[in-house]
PDB file of N, CA and C in Angstrom:
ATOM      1  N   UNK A   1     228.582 189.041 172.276  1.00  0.00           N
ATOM      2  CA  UNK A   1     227.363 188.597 172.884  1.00  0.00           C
ATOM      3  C   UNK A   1     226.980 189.595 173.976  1.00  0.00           C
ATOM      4  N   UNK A   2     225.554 189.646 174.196  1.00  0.00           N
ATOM      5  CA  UNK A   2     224.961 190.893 174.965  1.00  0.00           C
ATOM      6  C   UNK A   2     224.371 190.451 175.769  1.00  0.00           C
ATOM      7  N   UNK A   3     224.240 190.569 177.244  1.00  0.00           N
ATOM      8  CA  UNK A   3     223.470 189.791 178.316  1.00  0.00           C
ATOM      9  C   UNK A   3     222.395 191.187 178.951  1.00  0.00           C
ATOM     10  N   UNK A   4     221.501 191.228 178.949  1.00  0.00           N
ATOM     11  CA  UNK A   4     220.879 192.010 179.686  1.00  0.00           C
ATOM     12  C   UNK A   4     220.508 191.937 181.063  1.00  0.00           C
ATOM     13  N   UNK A   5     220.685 192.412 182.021  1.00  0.00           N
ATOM     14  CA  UNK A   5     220.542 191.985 183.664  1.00  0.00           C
ATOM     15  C   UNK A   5     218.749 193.150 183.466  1.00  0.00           C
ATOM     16  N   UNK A   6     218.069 191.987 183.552  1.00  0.00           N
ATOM     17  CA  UNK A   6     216.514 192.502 183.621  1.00  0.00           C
ATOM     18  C   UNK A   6     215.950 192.359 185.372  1.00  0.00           C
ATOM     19  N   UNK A   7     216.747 192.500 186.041  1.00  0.00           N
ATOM     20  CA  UNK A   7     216.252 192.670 187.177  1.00  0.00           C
ATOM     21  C   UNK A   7     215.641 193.429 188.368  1.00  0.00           C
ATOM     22  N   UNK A   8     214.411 193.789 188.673  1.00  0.00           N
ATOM     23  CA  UNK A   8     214.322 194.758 189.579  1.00  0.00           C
ATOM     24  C   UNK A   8     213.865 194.983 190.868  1.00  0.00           C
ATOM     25  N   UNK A   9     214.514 194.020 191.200  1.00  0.00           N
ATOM     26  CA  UNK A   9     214.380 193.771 192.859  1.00  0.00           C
ATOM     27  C   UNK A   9     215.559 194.450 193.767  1.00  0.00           C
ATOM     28  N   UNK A  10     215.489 195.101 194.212  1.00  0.00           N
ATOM     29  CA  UNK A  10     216.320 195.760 195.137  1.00  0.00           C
ATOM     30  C   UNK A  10     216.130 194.951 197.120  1.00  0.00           C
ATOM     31  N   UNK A  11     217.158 194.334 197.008  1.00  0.00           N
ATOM     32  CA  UNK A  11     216.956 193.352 198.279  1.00  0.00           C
ATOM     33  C   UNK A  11     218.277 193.751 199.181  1.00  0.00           C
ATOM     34  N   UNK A  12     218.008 193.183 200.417  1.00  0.00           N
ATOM     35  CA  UNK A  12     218.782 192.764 201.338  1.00  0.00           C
ATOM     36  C   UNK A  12     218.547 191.289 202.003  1.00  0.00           C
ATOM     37  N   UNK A  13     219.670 190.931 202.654  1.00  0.00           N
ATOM     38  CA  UNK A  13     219.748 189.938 203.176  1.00  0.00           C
ATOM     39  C   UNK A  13     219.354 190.149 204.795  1.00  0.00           C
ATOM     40  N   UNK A  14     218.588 189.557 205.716  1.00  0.00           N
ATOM     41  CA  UNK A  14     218.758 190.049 206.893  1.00  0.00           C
ATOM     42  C   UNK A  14     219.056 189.106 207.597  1.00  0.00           C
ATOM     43  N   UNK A  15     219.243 188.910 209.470  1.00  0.00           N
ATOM     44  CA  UNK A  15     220.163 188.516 210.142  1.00  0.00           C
ATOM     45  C   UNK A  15     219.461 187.197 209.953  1.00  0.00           C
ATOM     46  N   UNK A  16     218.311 186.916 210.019  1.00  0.00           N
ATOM     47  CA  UNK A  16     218.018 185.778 210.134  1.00  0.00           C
ATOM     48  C   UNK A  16     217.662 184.646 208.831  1.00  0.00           C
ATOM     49  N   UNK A  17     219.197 185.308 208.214  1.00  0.00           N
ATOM     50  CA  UNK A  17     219.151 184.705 206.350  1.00  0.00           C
ATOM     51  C   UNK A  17     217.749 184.687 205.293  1.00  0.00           C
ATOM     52  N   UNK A  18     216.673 185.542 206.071  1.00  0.00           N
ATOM     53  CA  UNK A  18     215.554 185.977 205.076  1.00  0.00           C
ATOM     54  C   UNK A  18     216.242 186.977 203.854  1.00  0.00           C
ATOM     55  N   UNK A  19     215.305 187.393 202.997  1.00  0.00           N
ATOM     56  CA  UNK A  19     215.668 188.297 201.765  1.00  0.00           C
ATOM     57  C   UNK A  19     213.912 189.313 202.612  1.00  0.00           C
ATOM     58  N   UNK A  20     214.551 190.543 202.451  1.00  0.00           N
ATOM     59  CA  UNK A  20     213.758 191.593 202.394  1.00  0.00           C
ATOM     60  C   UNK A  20     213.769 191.966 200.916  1.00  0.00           C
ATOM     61  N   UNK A  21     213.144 192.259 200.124  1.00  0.00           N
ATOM     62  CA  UNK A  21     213.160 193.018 198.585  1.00  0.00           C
ATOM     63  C   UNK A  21     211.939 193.275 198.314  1.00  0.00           C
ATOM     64  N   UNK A  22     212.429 194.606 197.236  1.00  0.00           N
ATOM     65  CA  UNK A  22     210.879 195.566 196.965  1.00  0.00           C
ATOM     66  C   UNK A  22     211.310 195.933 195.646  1.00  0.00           C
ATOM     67  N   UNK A  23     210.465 196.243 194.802  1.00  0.00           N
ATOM     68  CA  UNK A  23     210.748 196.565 192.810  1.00  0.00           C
ATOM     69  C   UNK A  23     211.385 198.103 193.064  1.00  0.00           C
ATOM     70  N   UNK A  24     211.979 198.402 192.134  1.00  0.00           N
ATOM     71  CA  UNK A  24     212.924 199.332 191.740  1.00  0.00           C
ATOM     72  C   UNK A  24     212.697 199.575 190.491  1.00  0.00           C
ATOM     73  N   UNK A  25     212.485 200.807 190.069  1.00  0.00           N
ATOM     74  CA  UNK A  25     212.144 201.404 188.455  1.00  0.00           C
ATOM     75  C   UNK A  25     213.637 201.167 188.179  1.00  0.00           C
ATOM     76  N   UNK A  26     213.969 201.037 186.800  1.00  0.00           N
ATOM     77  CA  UNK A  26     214.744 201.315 186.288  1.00  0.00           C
ATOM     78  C   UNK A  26     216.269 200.295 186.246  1.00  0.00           C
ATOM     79  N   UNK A  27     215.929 198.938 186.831  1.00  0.00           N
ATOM     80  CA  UNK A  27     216.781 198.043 187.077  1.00  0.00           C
ATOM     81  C   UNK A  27     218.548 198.640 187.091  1.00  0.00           C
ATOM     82  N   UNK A  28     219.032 197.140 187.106  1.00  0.00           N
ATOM     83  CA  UNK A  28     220.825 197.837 187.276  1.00  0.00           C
ATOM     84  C   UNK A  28     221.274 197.717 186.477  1.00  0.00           C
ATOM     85  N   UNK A  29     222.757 198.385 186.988  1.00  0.00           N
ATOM     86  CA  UNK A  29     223.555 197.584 185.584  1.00  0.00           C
ATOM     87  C   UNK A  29     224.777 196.865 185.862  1.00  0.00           C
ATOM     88  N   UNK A  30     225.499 195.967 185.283  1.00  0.00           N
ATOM     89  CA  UNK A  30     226.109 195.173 185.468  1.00  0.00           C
ATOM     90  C   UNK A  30     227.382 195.861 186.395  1.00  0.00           C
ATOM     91  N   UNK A  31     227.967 196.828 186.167  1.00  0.00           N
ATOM     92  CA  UNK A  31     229.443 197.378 186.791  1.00  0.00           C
ATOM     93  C   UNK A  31     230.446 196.736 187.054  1.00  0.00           C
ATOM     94  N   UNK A  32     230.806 195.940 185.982  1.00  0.00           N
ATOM     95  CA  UNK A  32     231.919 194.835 186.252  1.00  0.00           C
ATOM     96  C   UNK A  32     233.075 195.204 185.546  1.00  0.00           C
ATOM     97  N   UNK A  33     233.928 195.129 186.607  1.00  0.00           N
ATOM     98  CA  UNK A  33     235.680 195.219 186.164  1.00  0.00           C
ATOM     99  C   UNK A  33     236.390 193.977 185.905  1.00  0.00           C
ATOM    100  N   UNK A  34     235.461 192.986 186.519  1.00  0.00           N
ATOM    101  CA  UNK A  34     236.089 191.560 185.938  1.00  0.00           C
ATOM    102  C   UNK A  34     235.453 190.474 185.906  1.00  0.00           C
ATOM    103  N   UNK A  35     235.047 189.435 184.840  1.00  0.00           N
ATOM    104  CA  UNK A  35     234.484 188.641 185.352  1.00  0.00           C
ATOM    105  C   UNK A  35     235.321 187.180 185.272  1.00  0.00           C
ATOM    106  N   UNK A  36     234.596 185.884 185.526  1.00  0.00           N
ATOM    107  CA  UNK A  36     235.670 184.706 185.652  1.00  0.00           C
ATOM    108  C   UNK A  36     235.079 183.708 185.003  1.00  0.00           C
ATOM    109  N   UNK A  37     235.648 183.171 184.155  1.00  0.00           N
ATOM    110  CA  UNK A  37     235.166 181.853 183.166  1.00  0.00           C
ATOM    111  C   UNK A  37     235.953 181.120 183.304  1.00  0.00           C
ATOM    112  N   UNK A  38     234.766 179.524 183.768  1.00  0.00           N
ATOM    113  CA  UNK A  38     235.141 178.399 184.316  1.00  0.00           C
ATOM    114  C   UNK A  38     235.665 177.760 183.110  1.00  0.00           C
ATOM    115  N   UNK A  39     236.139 176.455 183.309  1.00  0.00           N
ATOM    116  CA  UNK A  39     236.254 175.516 181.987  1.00  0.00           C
ATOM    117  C   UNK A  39     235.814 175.058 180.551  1.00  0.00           C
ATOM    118  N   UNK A  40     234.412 175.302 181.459  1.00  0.00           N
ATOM    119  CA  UNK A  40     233.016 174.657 180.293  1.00  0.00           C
ATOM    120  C   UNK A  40     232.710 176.034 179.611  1.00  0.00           C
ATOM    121  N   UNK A  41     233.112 177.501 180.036  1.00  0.00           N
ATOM    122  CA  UNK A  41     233.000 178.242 179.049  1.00  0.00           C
ATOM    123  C   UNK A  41     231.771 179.222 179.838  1.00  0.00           C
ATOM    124  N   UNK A  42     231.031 178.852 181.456  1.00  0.00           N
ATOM    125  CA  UNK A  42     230.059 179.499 181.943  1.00  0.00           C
ATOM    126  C   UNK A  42     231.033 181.129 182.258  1.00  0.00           C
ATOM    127  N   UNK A  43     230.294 181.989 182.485  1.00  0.00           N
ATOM    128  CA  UNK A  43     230.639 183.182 182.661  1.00  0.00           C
ATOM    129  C   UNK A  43     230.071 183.960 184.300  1.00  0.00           C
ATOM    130  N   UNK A  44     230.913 184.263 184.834  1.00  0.00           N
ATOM    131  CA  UNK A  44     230.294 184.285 186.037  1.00  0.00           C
ATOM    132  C   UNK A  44     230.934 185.618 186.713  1.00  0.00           C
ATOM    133  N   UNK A  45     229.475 186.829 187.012  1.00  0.00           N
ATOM    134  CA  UNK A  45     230.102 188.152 187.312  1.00  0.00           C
ATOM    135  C   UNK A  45     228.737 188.581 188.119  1.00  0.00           C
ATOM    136  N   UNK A  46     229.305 189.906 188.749  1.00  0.00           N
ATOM    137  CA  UNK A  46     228.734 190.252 190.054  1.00  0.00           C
ATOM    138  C   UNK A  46     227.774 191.456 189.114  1.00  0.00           C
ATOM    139  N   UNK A  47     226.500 192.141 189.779  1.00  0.00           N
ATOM    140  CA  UNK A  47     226.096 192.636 189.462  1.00  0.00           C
ATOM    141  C   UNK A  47     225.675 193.817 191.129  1.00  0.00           C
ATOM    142  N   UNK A  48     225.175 194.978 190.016  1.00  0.00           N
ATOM    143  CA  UNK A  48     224.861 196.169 191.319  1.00  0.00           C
ATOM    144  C   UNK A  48     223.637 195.711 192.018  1.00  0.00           C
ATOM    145  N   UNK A  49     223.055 194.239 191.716  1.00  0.00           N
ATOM    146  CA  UNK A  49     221.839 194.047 192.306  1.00  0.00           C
ATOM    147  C   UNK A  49     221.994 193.588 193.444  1.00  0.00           C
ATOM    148  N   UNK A  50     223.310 192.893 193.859  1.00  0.00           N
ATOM    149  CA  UNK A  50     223.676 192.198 194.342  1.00  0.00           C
ATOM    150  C   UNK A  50     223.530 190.851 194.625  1.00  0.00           C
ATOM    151  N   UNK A  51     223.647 190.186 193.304  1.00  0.00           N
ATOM    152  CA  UNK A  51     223.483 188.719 192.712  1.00  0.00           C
ATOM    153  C   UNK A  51     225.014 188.557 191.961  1.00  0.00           C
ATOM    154  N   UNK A  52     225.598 187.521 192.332  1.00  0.00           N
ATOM    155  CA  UNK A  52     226.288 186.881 191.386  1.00  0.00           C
ATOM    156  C   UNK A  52     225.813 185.893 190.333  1.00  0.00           C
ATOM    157  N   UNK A  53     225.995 186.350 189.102  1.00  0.00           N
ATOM    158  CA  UNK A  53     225.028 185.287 187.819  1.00  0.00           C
ATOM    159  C   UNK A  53     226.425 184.403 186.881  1.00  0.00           C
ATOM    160  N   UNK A  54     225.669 183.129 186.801  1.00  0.00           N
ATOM    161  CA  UNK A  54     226.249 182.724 185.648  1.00  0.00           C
ATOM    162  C   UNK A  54     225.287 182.539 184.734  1.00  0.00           C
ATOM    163  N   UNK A  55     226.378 182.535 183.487  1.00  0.00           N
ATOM    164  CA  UNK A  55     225.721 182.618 182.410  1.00  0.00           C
ATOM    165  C   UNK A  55     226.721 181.572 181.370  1.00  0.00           C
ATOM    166  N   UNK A  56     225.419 180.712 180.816  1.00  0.00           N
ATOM    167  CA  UNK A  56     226.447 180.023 179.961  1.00  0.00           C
ATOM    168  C   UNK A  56     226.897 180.466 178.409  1.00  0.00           C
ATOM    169  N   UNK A  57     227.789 179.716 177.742  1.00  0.00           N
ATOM    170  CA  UNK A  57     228.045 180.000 176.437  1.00  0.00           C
ATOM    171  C   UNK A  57     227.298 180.640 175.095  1.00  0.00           C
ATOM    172  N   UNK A  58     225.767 180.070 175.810  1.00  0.00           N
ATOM    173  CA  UNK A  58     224.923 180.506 174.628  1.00  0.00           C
ATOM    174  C   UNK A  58     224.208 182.085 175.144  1.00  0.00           C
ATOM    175  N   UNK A  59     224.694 182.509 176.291  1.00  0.00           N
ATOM    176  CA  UNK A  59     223.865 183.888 176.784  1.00  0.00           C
ATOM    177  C   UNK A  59     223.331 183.482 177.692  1.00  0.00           C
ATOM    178  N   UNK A  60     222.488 182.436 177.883  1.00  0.00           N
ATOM    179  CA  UNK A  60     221.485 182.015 179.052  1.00  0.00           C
ATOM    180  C   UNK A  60     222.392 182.275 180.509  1.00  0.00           C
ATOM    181  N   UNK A  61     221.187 182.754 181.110  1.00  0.00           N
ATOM    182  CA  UNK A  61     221.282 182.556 182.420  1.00  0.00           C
ATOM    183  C   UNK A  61     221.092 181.365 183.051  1.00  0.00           C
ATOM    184  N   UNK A  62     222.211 180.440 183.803  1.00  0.00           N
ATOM    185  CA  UNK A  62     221.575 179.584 184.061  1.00  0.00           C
ATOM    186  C   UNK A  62     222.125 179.489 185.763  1.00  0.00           C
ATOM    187  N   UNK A  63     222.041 180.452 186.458  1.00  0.00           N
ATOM    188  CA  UNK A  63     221.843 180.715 187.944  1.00  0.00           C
ATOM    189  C   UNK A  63     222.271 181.841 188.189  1.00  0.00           C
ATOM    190  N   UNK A  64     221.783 182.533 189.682  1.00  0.00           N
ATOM    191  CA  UNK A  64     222.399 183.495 190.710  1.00  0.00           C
ATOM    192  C   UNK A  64     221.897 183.498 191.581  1.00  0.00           C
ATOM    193  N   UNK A  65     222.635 183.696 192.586  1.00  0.00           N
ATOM    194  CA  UNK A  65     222.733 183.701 193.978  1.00  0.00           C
ATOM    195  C   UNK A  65     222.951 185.158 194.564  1.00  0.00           C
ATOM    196  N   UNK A  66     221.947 185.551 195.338  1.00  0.00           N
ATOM    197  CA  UNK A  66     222.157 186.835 196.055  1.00  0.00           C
ATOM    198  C   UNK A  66     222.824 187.134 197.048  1.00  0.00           C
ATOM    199  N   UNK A  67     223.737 188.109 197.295  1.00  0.00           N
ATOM    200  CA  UNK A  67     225.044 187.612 198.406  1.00  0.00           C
ATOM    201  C   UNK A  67     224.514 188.721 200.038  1.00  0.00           C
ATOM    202  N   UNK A  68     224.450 189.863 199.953  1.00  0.00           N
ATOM    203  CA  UNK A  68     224.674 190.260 200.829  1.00  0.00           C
ATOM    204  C   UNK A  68     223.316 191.417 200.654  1.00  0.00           C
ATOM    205  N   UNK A  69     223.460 192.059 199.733  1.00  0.00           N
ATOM    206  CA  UNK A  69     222.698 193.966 199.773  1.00  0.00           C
ATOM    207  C   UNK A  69     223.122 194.574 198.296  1.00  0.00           C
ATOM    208  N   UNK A  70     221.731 194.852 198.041  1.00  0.00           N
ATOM    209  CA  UNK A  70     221.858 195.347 197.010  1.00  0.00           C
ATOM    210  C   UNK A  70     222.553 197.010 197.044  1.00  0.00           C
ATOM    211  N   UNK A  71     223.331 197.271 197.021  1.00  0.00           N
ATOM    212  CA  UNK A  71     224.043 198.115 197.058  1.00  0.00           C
ATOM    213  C   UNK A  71     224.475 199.437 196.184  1.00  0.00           C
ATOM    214  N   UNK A  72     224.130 199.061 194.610  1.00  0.00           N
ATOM    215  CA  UNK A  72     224.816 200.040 193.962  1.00  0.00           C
ATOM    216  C   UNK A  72     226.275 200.064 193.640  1.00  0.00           C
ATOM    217  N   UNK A  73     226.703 199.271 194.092  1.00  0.00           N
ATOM    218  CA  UNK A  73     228.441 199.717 193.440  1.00  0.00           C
ATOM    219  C   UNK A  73     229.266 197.985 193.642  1.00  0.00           C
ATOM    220  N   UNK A  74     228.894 197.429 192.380  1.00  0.00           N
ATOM    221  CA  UNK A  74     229.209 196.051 192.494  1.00  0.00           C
ATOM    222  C   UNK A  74     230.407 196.446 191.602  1.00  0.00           C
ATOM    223  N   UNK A  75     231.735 197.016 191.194  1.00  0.00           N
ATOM    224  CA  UNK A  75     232.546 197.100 190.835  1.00  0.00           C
ATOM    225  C   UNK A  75     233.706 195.938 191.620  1.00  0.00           C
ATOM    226  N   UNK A  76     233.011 195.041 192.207  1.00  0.00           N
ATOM    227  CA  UNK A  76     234.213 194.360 192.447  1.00  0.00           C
ATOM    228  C   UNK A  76     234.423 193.094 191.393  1.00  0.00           C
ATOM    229  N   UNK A  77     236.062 192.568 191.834  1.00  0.00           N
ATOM    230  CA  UNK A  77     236.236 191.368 190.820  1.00  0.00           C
ATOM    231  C   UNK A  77     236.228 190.022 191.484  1.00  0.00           C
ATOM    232  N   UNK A  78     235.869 189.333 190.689  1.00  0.00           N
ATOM    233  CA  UNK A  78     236.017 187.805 191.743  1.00  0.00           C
ATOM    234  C   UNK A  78     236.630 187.009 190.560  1.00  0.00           C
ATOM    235  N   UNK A  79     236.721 185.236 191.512  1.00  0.00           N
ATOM    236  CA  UNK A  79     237.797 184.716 190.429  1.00  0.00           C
ATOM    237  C   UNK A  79     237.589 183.021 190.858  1.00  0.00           C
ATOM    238  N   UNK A  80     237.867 182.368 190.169  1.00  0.00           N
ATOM    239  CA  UNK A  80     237.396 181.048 190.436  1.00  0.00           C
ATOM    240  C   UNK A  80     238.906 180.281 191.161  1.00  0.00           C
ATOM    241  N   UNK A  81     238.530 179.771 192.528  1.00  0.00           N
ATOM    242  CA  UNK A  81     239.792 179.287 193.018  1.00  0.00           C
ATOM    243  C   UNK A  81     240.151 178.284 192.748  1.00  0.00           C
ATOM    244  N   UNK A  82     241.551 177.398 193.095  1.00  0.00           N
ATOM    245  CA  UNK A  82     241.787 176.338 192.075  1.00  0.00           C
ATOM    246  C   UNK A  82     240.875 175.025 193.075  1.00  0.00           C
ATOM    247  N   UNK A  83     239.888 175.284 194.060  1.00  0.00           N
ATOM    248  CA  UNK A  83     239.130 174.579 194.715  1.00  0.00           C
ATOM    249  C   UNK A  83     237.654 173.976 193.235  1.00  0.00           C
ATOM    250  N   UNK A  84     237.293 175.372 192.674  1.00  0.00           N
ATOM    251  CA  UNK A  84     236.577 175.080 191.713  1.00  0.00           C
ATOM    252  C   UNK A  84     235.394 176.500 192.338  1.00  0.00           C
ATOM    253  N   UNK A  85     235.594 176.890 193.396  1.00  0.00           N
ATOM    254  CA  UNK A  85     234.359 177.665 194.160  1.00  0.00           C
ATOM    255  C   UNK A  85     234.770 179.423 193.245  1.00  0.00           C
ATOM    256  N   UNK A  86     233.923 179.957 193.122  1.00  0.00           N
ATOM    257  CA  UNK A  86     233.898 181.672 192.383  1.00  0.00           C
ATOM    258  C   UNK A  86     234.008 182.710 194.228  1.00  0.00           C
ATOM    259  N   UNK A  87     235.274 183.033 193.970  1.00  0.00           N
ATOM    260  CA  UNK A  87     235.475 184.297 195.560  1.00  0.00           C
ATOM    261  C   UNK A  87     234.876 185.441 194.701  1.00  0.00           C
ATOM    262  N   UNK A  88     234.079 186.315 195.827  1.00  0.00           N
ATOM    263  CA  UNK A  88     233.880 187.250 195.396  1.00  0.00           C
ATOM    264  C   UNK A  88     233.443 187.980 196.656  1.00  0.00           C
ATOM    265  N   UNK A  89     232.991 189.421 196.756  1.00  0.00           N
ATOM    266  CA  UNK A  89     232.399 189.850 197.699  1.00  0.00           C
ATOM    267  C   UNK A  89     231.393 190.895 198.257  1.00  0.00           C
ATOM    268  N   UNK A  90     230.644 191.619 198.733  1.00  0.00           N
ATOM    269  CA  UNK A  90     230.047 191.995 198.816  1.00  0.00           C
ATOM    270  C   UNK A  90     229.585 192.794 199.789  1.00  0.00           C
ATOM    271  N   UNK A  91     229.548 194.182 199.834  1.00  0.00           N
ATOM    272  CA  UNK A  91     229.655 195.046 201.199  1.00  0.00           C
ATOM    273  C   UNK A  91     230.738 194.449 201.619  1.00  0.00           C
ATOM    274  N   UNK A  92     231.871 194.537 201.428  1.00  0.00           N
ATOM    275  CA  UNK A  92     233.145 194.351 202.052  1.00  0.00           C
ATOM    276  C   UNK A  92     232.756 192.622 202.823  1.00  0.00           C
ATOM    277  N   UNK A  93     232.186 191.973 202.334  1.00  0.00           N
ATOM    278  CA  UNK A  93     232.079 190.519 203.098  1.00  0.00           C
ATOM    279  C   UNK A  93     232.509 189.631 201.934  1.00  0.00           C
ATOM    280  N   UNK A  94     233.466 188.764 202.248  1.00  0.00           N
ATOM    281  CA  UNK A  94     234.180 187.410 201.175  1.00  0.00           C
ATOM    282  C   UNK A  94     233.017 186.191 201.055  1.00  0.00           C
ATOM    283  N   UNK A  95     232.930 186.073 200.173  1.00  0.00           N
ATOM    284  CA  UNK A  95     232.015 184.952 199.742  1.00  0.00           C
ATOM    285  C   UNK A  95     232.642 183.802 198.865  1.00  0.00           C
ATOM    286  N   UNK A  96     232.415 182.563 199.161  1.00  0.00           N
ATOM    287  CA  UNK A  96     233.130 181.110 198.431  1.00  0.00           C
ATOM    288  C   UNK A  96     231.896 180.718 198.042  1.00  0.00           C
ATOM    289  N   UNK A  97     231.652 180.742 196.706  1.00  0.00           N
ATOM    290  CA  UNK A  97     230.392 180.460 195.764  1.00  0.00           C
ATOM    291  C   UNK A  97     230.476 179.068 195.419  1.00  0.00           C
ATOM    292  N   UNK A  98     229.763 177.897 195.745  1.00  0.00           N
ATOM    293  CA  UNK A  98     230.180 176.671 194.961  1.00  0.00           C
ATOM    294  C   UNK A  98     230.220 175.405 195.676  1.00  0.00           C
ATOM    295  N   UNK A  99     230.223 174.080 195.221  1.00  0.00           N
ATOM    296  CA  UNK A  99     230.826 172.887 196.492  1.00  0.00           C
ATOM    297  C   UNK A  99     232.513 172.397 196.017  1.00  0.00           C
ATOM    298  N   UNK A 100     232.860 171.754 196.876  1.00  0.00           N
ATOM    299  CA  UNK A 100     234.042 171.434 196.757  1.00  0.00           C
ATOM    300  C   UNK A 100     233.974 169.803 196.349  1.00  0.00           C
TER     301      UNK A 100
END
C-alpha cells in the first residue's frame, strides 16, 4: 500500500501556540525510519512537514497533528507507549501524542 503525503505547507509553530505557514513547491517526503501500529491496525509516522499522520488500514488519512517546525529532516522514530499515547519528537522536543 502507497500513501502519498500531498502536503505543502511549510509551517512553524510560534510562542504563542499560533501556526505561521506559507505553500512550498514541491511538497515533502515522508523520511521515516520507523513507524508505529496501534492495535486496530492505524499506522502512525512522522513526516519532513512536520506533522505526525495516522493513517488507517485502508490508506486513509484519518488525522495529523503538527508538532513543532517544519524542518526537513523528520528521520526520527516514535512508538506507541504502553499508556496508549504515540512519543515522538521534533526539533529535538519529546512529544506524548494522545489521551490517556
Amino acid at each position: 500500500m502507497n500513501y502519498q503525503n500531498t502536503n505543502d505547507q511549510v509551517c512553524e509553530r510560534l510562542a504563542d501556540g499560533s501556526l505561521k505557514c506559507e505553500s512550498s513547491p514541491g511538497g515533502f517526503e515522508w523520511c521515516v525510519n520507523m513507524v508505529a501500529v496501534d492495535r486496530d491496525g492505524v499506522v502512525f509516522a512522522n513526516s519532513e512537514d512536520g506533522n505526525v499522520y495516522a493513517i488507517d488500514r485502508a490508506g486513509q488519512e484519518i488525522g495529523r497533528l503538527f508538532l513543532k517546525v517544519a524542518i526537513g529532516a523528520a528521520y526520527t522514530p516514535l512508538a506507541i507507549g504502553g499508556d496508549g499515547r504515540v512519543y515522538t519528537q521534533n526539533d529535538g522536543v519529546l512529544f506524548a501524542v494522545g489521551e490517556r
